[in-house]
N, C-alpha and C. Protein backbone atom coordinates (compact mmCIF):
# COMPACT_ATOMS: atom_id res chain seq x y z
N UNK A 1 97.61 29.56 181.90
CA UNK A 1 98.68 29.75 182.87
C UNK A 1 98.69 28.56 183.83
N UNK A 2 100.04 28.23 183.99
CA UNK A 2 99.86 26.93 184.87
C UNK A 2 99.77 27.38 186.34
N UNK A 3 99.40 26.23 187.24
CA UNK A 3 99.63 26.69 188.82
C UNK A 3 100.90 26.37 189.41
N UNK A 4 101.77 25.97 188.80
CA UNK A 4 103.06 25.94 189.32
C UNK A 4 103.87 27.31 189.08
N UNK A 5 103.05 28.60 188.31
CA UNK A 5 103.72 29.22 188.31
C UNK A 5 103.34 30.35 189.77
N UNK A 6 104.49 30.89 190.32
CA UNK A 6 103.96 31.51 191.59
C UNK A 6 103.40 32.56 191.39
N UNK A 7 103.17 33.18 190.28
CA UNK A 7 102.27 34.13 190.12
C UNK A 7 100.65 34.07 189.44
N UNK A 8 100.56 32.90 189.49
CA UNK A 8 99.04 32.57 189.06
C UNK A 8 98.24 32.51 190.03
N UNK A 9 96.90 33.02 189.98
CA UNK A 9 96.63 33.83 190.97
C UNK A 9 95.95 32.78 192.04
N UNK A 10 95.66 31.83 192.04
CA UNK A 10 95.44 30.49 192.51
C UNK A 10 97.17 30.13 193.76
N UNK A 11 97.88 30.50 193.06
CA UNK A 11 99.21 29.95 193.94
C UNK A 11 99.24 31.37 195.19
N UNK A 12 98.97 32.68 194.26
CA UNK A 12 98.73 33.88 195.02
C UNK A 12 97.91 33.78 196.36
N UNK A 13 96.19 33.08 195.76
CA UNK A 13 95.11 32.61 197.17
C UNK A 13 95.78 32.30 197.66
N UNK A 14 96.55 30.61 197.59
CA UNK A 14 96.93 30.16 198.69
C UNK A 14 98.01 30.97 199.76
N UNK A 15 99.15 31.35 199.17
CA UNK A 15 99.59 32.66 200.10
C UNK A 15 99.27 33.32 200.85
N UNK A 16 98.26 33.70 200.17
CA UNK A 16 97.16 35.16 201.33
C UNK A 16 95.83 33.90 201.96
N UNK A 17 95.82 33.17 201.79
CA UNK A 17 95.19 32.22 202.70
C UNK A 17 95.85 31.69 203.71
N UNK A 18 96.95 31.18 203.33
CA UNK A 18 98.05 30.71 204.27
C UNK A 18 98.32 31.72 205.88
N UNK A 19 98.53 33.10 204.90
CA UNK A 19 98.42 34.48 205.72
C UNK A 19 97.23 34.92 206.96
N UNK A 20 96.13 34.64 206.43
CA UNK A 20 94.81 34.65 206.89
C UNK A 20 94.85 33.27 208.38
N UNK A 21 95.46 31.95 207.59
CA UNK A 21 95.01 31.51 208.88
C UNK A 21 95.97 31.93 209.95
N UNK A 22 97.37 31.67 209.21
CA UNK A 22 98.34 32.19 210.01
C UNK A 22 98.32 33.39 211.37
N UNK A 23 97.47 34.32 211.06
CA UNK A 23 96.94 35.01 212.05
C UNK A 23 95.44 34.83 212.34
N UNK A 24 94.61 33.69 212.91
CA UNK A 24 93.72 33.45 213.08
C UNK A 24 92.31 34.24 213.04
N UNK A 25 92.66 34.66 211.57
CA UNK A 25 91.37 35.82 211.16
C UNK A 25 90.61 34.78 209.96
N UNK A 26 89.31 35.29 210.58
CA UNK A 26 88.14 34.83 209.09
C UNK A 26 88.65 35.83 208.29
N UNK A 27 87.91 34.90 206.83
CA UNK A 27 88.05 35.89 205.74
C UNK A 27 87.67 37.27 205.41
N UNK A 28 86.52 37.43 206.86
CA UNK A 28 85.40 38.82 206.49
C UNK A 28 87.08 39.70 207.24
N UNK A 29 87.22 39.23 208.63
CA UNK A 29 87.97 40.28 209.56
C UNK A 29 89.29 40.39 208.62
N UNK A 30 89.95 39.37 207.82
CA UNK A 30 91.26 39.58 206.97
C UNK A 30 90.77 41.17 206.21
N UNK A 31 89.78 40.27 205.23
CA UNK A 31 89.73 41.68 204.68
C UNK A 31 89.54 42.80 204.78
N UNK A 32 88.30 43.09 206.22
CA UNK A 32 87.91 44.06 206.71
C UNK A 32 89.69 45.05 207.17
N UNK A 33 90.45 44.41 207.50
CA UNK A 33 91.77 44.52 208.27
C UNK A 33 92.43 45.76 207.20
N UNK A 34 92.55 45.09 206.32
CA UNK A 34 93.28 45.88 205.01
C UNK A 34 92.35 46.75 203.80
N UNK A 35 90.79 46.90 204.09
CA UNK A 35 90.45 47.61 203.54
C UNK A 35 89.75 46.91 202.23
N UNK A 36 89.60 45.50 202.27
CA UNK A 36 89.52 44.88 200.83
C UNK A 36 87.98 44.64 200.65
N UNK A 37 87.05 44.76 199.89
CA UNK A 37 85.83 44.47 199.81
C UNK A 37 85.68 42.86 199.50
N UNK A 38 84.89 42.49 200.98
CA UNK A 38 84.79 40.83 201.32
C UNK A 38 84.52 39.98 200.38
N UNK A 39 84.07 40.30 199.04
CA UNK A 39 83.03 39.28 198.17
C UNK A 39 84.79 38.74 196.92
N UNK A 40 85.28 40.68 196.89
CA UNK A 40 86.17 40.13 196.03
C UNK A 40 87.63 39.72 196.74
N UNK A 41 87.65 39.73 198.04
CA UNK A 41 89.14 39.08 199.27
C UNK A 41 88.48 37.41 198.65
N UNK A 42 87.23 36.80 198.82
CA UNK A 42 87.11 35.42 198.59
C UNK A 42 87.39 35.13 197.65
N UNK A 43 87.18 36.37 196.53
CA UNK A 43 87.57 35.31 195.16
C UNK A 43 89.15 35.58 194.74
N UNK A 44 89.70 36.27 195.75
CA UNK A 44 91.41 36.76 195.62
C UNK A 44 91.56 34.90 196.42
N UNK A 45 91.32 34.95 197.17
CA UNK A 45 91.97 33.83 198.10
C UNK A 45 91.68 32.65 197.00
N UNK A 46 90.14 32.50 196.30
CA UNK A 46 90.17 30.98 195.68
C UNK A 46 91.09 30.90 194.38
N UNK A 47 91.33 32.01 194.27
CA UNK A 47 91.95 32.07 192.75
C UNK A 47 91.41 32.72 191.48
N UNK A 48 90.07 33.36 192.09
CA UNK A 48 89.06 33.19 190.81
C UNK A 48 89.45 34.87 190.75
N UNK A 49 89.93 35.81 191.00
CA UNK A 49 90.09 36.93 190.86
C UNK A 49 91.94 37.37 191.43
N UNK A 50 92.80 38.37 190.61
CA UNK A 50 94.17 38.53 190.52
C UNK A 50 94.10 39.36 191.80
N UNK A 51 94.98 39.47 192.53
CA UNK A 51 95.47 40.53 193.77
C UNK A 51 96.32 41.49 193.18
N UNK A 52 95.65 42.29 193.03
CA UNK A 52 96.20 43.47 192.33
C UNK A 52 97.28 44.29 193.19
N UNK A 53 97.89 45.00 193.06
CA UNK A 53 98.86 45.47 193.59
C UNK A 53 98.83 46.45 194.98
N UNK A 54 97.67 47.28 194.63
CA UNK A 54 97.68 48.23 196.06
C UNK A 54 96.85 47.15 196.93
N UNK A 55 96.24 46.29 196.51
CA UNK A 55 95.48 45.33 197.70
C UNK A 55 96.72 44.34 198.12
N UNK A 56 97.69 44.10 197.42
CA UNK A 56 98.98 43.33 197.89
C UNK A 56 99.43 44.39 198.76
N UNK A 57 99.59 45.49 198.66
CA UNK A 57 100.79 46.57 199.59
C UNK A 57 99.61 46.51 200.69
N UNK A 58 98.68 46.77 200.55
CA UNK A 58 97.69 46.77 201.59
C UNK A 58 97.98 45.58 202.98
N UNK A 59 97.85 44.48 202.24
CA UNK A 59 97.90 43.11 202.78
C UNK A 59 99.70 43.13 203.47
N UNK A 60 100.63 43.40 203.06
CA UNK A 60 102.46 43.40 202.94
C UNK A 60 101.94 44.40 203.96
N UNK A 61 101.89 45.32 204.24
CA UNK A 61 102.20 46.68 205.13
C UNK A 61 101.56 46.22 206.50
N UNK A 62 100.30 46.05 206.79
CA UNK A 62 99.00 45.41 207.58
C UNK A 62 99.78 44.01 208.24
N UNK A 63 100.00 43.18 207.62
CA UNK A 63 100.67 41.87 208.01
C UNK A 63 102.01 40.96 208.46
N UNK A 64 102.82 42.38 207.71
CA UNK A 64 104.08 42.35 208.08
C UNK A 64 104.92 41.10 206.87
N UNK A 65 104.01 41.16 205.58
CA UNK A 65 105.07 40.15 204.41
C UNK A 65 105.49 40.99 203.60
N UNK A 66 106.00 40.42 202.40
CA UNK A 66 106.70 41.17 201.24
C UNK A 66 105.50 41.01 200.03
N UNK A 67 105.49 42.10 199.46
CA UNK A 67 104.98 41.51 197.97
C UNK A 67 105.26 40.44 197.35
N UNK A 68 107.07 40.25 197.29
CA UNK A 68 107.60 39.27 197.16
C UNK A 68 107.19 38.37 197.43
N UNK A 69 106.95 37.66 199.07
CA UNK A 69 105.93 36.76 199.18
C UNK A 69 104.50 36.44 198.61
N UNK A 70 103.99 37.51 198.50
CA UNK A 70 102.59 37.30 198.10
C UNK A 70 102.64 37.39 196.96
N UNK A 71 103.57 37.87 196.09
CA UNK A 71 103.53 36.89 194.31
C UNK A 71 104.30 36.42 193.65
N UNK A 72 105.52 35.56 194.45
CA UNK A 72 106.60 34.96 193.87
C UNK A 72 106.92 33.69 195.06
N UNK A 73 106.07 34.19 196.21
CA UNK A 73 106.46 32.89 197.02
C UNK A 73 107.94 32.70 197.95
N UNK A 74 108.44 33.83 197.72
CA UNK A 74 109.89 34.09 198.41
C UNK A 74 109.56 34.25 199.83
N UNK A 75 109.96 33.52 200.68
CA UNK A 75 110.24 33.83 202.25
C UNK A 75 111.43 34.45 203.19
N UNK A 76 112.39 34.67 201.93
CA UNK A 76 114.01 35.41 202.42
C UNK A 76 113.44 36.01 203.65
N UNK A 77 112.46 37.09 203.36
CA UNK A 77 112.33 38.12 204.10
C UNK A 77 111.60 38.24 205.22
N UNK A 78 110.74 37.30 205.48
CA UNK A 78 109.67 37.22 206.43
C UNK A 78 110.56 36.34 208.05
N UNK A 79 109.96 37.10 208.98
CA UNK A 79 110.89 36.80 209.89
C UNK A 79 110.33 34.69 210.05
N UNK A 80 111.81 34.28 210.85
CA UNK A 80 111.77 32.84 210.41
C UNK A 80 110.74 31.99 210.88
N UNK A 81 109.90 32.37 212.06
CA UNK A 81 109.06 31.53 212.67
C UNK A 81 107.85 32.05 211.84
N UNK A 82 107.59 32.82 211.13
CA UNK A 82 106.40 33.19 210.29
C UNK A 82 106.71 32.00 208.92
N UNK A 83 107.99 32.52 208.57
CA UNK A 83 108.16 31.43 207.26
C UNK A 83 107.98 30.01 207.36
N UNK A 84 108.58 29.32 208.70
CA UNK A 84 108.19 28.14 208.93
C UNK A 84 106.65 27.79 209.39
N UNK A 85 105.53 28.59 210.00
CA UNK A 85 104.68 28.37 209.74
C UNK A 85 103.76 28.47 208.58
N UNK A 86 104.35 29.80 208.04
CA UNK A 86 103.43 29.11 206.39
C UNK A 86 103.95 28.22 205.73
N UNK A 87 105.41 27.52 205.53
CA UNK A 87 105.43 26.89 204.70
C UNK A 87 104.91 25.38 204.90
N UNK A 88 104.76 25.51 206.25
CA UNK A 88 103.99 23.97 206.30
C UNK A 88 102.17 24.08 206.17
N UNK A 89 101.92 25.55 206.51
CA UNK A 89 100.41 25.67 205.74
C UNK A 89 100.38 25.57 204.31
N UNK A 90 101.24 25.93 204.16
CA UNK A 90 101.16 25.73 202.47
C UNK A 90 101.80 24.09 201.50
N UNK A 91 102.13 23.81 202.43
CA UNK A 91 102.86 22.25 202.07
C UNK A 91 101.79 21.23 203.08
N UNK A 92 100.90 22.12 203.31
CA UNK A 92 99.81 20.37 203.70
C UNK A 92 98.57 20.09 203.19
């Protein structure tokens, strides 16, 4: 699977990383936040493990994004000063 595709789970990390700094939480307090067990939130964020779906609604509900965002990369929906700060976390 390539990484240009927005659902590979590597393009996914960066999203929910993007997310993470975006609200100035470590990785333990992100995950602690939404319920996610810390060992496998690190390997969601590096890529090395998929964000499965109720840990996406988890993360979308808690944070205020879309699923959409967190596995297709769409920002329609996220209010605009959120979108413009991730997209330059994610474009640097």
């Amino acid at each position: 699977m390539d990484i240009a595709n927005p659902f590979h789970p590597r393009a996914v990390g960066r999203r929910v990383q993007a997310l993470r700094e975006f609200n100035g939480r470590s990785k333990a307090e992100f995950a602690d936040s939404v319920g996610i067990d810390r060992t496998s939130f690190i390997r969601i964020e590096r890529g090395e493990k998929p964000l499965k779906a109720d840990m996406a609604y988890k993360i979308a509900e808690r944070w205020g994004v879309s699923m959409d965002f967190l596995y297709r990369g769409r920002m329609t929906e996220l209010p605009p000063s959120l979108a413009d700060n991730l997209m330059k976390s994610l474009t640097e």
